[in-house]
N, C-alpha and C. Protein backbone atom coordinates (compact mmCIF):
# COMPACT_ATOMS: atom_id res chain seq x y z
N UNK A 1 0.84 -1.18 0.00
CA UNK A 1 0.00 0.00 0.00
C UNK A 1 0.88 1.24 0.00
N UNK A 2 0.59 2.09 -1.05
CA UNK A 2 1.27 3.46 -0.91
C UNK A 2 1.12 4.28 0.18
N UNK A 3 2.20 4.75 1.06
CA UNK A 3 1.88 5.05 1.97
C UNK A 3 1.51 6.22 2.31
N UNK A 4 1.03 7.04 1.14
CA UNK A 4 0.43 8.61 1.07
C UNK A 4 -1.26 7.68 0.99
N UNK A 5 -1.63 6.72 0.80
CA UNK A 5 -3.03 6.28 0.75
C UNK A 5 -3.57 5.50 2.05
N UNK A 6 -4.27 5.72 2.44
CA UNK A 6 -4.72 5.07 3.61
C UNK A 6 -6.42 4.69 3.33
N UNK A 7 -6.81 3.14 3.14
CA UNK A 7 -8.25 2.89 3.42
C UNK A 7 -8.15 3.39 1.75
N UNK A 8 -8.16 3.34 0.78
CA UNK A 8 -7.96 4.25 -0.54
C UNK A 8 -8.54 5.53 -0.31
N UNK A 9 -8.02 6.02 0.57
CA UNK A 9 -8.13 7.37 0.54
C UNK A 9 -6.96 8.14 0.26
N UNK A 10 -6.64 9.17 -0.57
CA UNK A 10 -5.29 9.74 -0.28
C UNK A 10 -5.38 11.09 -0.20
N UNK A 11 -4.07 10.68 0.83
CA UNK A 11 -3.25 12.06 1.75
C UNK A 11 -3.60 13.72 1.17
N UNK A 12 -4.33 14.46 1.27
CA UNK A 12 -4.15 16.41 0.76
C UNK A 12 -4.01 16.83 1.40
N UNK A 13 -3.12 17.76 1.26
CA UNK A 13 -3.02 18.89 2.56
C UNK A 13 -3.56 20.49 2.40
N UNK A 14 -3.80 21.40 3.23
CA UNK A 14 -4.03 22.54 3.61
C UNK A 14 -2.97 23.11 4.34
N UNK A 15 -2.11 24.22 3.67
CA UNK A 15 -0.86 24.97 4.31
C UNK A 15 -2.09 26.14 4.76
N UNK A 16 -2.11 26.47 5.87
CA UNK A 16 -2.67 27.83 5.99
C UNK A 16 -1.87 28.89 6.97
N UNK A 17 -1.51 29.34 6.47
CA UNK A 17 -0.44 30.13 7.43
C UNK A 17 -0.99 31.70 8.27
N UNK A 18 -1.02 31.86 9.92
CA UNK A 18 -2.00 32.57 10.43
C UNK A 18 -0.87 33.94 10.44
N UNK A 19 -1.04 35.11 9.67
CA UNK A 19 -0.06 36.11 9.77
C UNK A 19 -0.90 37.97 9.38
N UNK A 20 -0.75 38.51 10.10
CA UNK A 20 -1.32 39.96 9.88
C UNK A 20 -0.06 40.96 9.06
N UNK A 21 1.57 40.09 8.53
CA UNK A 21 2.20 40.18 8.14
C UNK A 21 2.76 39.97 7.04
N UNK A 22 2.66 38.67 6.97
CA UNK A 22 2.95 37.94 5.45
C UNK A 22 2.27 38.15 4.33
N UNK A 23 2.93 37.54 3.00
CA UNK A 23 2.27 37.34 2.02
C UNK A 23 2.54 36.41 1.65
N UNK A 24 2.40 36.12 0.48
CA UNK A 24 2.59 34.74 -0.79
C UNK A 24 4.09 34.64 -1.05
N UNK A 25 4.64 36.01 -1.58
CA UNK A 25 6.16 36.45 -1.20
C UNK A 25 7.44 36.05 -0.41
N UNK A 26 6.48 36.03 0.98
CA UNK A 26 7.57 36.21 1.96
C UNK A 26 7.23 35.18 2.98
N UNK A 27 6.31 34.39 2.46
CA UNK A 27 5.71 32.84 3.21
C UNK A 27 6.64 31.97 3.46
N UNK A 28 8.18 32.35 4.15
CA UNK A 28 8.66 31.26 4.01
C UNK A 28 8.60 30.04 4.67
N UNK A 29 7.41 30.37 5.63
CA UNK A 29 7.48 28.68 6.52
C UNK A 29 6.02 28.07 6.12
N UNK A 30 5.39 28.90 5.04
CA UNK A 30 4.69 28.09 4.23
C UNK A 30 5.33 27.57 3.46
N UNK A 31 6.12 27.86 2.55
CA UNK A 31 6.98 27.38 1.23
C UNK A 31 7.71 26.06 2.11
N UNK A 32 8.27 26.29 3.36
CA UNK A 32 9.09 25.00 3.80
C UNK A 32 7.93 23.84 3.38
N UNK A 33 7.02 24.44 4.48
CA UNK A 33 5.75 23.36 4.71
C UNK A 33 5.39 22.61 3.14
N UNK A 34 5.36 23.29 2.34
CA UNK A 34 5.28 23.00 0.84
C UNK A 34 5.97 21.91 0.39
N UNK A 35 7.35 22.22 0.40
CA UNK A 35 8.11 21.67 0.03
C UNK A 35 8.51 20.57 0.28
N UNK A 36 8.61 20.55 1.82
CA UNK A 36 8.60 18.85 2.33
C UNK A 36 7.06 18.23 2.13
N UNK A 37 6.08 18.93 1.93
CA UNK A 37 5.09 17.84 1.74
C UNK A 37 5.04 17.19 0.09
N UNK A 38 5.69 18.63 -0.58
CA UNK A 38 5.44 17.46 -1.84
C UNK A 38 6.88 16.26 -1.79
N UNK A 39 7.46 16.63 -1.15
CA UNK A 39 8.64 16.07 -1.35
C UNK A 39 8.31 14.65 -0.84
N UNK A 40 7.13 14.20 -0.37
CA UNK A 40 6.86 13.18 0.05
C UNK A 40 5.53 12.92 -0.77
N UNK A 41 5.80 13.55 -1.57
CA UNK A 41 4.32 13.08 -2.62
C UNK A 41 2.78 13.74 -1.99
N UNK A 42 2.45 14.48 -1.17
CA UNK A 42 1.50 14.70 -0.75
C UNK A 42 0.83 16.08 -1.57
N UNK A 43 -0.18 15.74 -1.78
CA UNK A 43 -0.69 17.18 -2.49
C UNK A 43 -1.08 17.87 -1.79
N UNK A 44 -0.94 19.31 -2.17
CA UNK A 44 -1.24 20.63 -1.60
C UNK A 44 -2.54 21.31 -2.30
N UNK A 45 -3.50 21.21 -1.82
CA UNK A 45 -5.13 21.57 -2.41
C UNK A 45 -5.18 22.61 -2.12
N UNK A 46 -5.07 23.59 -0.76
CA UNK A 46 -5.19 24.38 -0.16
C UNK A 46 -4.34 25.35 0.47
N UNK A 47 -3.83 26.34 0.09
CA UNK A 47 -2.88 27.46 0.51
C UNK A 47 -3.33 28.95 1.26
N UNK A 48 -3.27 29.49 1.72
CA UNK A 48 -3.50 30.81 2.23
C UNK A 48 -3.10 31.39 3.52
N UNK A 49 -3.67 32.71 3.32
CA UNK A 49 -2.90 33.32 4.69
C UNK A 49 -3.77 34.13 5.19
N UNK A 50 -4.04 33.76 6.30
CA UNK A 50 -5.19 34.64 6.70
C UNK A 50 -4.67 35.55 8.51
N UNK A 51 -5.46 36.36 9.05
CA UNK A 51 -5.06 37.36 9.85
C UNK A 51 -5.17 36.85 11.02
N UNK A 52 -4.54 37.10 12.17
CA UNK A 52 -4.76 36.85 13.48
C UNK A 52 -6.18 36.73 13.81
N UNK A 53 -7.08 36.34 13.75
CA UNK A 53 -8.87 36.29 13.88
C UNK A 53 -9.39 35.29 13.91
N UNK A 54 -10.01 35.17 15.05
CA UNK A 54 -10.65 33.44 15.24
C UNK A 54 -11.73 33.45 14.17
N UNK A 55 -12.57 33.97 14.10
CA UNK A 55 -13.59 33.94 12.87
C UNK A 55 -12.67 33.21 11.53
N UNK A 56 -11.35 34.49 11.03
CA UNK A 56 -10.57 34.33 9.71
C UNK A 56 -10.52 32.95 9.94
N UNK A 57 -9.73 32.53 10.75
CA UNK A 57 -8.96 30.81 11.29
C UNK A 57 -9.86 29.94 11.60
N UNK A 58 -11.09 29.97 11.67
CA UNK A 58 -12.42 28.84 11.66
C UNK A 58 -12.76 29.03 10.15
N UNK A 59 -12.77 30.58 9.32
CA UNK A 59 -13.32 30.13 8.25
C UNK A 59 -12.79 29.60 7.52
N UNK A 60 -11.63 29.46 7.36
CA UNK A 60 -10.29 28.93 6.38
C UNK A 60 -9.89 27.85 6.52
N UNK A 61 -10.34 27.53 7.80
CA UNK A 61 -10.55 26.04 8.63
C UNK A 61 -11.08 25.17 7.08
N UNK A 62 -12.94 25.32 7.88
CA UNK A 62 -14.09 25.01 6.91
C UNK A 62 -13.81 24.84 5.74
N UNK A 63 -13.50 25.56 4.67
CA UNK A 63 -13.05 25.90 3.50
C UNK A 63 -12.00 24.31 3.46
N UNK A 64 -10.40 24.72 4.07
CA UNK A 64 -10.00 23.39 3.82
C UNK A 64 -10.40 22.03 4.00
N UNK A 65 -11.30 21.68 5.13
CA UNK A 65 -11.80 20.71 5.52
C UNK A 65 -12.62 19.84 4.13
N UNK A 66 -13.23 20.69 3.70
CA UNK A 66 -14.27 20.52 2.55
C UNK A 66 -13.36 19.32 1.26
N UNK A 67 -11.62 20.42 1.01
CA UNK A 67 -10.98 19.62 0.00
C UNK A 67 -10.01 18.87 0.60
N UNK A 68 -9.48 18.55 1.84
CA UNK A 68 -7.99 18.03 2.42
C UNK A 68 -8.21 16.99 3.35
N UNK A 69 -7.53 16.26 3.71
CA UNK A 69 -7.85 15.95 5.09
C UNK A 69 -6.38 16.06 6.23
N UNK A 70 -5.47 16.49 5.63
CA UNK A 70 -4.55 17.08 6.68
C UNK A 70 -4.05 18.59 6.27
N UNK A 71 -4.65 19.31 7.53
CA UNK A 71 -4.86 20.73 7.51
C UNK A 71 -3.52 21.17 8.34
N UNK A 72 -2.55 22.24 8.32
CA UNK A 72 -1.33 22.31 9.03
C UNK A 72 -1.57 24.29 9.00
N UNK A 73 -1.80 24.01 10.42
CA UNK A 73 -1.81 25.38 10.93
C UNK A 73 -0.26 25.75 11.03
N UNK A 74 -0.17 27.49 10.44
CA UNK A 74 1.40 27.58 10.92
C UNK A 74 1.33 29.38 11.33
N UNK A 75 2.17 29.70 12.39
CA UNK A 75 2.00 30.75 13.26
C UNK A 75 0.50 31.23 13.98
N UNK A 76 0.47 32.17 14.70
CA UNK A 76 -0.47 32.50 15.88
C UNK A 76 -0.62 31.67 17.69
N UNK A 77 0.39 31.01 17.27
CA UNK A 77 0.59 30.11 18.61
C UNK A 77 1.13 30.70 19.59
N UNK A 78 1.55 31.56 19.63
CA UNK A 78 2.75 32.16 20.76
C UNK A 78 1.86 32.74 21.61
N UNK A 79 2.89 33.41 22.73
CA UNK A 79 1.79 34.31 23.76
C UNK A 79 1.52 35.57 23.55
N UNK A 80 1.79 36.03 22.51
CA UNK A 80 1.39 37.63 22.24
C UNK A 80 0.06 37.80 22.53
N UNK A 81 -0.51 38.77 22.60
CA UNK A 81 -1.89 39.33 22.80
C UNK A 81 -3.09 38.67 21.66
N UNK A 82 -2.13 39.13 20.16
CA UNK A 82 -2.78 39.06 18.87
C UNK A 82 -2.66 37.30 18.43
N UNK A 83 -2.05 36.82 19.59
CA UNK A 83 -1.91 35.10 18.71
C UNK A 83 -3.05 34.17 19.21
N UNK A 84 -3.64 33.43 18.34
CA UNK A 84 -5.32 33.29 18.49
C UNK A 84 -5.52 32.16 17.86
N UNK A 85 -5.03 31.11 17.30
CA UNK A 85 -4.79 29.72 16.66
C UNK A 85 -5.15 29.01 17.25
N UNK A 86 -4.48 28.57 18.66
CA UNK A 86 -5.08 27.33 19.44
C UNK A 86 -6.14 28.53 20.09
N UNK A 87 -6.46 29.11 20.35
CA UNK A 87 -8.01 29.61 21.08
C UNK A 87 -9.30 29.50 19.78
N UNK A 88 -8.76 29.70 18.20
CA UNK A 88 -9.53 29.68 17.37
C UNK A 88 -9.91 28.05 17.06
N UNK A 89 -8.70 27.01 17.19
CA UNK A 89 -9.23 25.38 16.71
C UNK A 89 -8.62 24.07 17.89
N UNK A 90 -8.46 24.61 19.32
CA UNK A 90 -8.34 23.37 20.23
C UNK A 90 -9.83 23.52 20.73
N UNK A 91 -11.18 24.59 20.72
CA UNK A 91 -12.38 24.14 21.16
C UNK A 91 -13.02 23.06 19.90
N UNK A 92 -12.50 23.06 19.16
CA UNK A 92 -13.25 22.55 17.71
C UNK A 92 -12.41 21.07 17.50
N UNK A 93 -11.50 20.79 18.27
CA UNK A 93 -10.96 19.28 18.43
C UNK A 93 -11.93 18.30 18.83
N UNK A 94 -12.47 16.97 18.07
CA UNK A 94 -13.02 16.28 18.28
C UNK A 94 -11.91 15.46 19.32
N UNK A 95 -10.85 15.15 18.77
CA UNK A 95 -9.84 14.04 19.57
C UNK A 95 -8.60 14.76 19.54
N UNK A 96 -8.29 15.06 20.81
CA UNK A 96 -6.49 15.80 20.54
C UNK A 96 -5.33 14.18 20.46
N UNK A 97 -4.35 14.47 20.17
CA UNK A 97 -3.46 14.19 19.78
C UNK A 97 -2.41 14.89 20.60
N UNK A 98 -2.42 14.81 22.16
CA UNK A 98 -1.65 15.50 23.43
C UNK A 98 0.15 15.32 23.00
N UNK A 99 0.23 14.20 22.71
CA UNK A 99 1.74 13.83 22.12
C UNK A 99 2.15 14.43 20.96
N UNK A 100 1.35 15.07 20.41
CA UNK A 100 1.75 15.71 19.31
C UNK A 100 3.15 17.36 19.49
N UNK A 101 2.24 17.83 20.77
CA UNK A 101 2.34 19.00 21.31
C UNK A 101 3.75 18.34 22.35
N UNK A 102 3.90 17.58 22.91
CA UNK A 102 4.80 17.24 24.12
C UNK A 102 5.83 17.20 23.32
N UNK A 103 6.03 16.63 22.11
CA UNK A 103 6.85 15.50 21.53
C UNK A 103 7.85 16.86 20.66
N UNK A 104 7.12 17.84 20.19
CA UNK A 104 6.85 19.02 19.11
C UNK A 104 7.96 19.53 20.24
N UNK A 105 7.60 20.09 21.74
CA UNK A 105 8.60 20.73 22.45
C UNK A 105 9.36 19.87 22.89
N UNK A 106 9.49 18.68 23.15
CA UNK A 106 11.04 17.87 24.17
C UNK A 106 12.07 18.03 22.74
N UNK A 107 11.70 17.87 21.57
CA UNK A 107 12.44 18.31 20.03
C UNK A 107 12.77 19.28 20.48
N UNK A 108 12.03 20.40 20.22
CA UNK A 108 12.28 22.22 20.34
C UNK A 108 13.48 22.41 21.31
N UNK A 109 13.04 21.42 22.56
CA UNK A 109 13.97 21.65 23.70
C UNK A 109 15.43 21.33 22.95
N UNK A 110 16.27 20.45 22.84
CA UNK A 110 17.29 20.40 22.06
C UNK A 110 17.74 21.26 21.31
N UNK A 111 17.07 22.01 20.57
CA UNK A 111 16.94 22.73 19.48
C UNK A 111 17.35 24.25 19.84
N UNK A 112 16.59 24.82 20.94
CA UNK A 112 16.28 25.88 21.50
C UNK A 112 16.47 25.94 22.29
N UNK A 113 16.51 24.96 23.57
CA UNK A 113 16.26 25.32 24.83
C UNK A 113 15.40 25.49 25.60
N UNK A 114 15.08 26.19 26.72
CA UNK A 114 13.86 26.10 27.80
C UNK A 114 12.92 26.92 27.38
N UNK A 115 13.62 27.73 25.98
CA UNK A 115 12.11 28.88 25.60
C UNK A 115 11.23 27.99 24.73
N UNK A 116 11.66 26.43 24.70
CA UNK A 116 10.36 25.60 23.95
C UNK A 116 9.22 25.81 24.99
N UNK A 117 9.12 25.75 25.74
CA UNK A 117 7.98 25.90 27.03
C UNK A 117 6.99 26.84 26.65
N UNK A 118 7.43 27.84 25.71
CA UNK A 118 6.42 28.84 25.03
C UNK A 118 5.40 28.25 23.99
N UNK A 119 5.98 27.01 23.76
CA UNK A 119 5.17 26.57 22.48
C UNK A 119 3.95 26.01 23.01
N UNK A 120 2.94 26.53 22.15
CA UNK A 120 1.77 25.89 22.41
C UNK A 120 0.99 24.82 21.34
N UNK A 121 2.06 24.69 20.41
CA UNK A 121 2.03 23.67 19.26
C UNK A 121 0.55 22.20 19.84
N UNK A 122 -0.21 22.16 19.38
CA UNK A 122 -1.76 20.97 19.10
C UNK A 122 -1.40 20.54 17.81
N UNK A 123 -2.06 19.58 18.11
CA UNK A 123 -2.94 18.22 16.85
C UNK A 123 -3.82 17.66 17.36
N UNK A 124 -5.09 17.37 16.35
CA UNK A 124 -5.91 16.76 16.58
C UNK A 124 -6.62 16.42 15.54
N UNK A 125 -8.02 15.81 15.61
CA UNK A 125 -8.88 15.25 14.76
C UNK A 125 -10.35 15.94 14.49
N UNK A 126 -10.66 16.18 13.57
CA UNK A 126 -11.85 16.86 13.18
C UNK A 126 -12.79 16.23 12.00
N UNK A 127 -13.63 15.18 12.54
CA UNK A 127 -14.26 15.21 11.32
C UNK A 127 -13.37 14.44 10.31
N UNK A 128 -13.12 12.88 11.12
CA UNK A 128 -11.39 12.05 10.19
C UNK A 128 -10.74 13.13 9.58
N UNK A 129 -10.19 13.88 10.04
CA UNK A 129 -9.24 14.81 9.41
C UNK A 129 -8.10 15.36 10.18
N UNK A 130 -6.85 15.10 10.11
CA UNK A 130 -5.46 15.67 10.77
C UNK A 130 -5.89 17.38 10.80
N UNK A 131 -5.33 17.77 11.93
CA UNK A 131 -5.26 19.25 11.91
C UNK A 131 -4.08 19.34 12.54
N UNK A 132 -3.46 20.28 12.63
CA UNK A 132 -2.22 20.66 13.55
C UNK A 132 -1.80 21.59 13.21
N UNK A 133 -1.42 22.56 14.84
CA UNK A 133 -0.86 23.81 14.76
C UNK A 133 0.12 23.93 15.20
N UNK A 134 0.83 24.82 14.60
CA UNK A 134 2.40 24.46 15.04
C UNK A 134 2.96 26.38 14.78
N UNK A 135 3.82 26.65 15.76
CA UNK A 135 4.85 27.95 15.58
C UNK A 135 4.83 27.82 14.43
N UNK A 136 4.71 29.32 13.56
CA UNK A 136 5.10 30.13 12.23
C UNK A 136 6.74 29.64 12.01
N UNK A 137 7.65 30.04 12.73
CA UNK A 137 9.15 30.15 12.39
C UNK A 137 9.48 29.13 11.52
N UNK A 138 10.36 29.21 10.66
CA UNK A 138 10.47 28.29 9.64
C UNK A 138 11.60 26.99 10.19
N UNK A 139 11.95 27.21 11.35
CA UNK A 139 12.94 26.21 12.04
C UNK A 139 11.47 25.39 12.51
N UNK A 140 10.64 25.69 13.25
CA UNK A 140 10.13 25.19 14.01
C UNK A 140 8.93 24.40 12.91
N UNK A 141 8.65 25.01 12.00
CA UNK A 141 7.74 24.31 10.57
C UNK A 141 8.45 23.34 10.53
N UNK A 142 9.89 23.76 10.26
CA UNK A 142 10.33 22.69 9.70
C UNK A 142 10.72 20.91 10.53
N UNK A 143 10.94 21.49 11.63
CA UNK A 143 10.48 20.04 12.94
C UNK A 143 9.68 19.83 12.54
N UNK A 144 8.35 20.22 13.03
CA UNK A 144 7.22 19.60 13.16
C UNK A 144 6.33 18.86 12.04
N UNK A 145 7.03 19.45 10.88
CA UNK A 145 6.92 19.04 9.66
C UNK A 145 7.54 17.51 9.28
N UNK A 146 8.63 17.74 9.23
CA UNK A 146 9.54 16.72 8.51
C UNK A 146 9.98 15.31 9.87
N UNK A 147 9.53 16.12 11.18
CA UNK A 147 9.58 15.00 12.18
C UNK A 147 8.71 14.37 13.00
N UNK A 148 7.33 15.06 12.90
CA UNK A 148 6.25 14.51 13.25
C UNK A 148 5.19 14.61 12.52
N UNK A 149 4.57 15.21 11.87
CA UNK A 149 3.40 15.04 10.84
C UNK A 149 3.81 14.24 9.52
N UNK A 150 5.01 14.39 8.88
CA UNK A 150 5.06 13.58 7.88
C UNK A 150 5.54 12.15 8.04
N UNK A 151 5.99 11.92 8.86
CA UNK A 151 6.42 10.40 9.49
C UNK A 151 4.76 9.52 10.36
N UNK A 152 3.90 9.97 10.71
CA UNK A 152 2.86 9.69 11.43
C UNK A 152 1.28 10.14 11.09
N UNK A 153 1.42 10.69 9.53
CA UNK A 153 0.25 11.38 9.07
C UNK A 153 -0.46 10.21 8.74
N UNK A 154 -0.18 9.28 7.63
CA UNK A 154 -0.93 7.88 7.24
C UNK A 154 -1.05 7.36 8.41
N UNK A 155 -0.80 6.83 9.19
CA UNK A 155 -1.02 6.36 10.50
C UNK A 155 -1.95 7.44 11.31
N UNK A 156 -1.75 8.37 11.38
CA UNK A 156 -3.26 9.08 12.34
C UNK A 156 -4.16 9.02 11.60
N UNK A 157 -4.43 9.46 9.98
CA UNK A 157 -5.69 9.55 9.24
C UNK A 157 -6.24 8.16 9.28
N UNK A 158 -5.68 7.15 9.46
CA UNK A 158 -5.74 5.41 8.94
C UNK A 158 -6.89 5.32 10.83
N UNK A 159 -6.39 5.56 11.80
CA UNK A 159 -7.04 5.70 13.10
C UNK A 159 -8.49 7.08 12.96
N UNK A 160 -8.21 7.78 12.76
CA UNK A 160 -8.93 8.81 12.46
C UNK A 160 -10.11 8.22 11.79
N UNK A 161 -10.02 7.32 10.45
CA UNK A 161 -10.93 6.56 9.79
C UNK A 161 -11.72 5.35 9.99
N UNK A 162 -11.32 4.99 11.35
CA UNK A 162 -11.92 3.48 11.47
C UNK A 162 -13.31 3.92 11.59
């Protein structure tokens, strides 16, 4: 079995990147996110960038849900005032995925140090569908990317589907 297919279903993703900053331009921890997913064969259905706003980040949600089934939140996680990601999609988790988030910082820790403790990096399940939010920074995309969602994505959607 190809392992981008699970149940014959196969793997799409949703890059949505949460920024009152960025563009298409200067997306670079969307473009990472990009890149290692095709680089593993996974298609990219869904791209955009939408503003710090729980409304924006539920509607862009919806929207991907409709064509993908692994959605990859990237920035709004931090503790700033304006960061609103996990307040906009950990009430809307059918099933978290707690190890996602632990696993995301004891990495970071190595990486960074004790300021992983800031991360508020989730995964979970919506509706058989991967979601996960993870720090904007393109170091930290790029962990969570290439060391836990793409190594364990067929395997959560494959559970996600029973």
């Amino acid at each position: 079995m190809n392992k981008n297919h699970v149940k014959n279903l196969e793997i799409s993703a949703a890059i949505i990147t949460i920024s009152s900053t960025r563009n298409k331009e200067n997306d670079s921890s969307g473009a990472t996110i990009s890149t290692l997913l095709k680089d593993h064969k996974i298609p990219i259905k869904h791209y955009a960038i939408v503003p710090d706003q729980i409304d924006a980040i539920r509607n862009e949600l919806y929207t991907a849900m409709k064509i993908t089934n692994c959605i990859i939140f990237n920035g709004g996680t931090g503790l700033t005032h304006d960061d609103c990601t996990i307040e906009a999609i950990a009430p809307l988790l059918e099933k978290k995925i707690d190890g996602f988030g632990e696993f995301f910082r004891m990495k970071s820790l190595q990486e960074i140090g004790t300021s992983a403790m800031l991360s508020r990096a989730i995964a979970g399940v919506i509706s058989e569908k991967a979601i996960f939010c993870i720090p904007g920074s393109t170091p930290a995309v790029t962990l969570a990317t290439r060391e836990l969602i793409l190594p364990e994505i067929a395997h959560i959607l494959s559970h996600a589907n029973r």
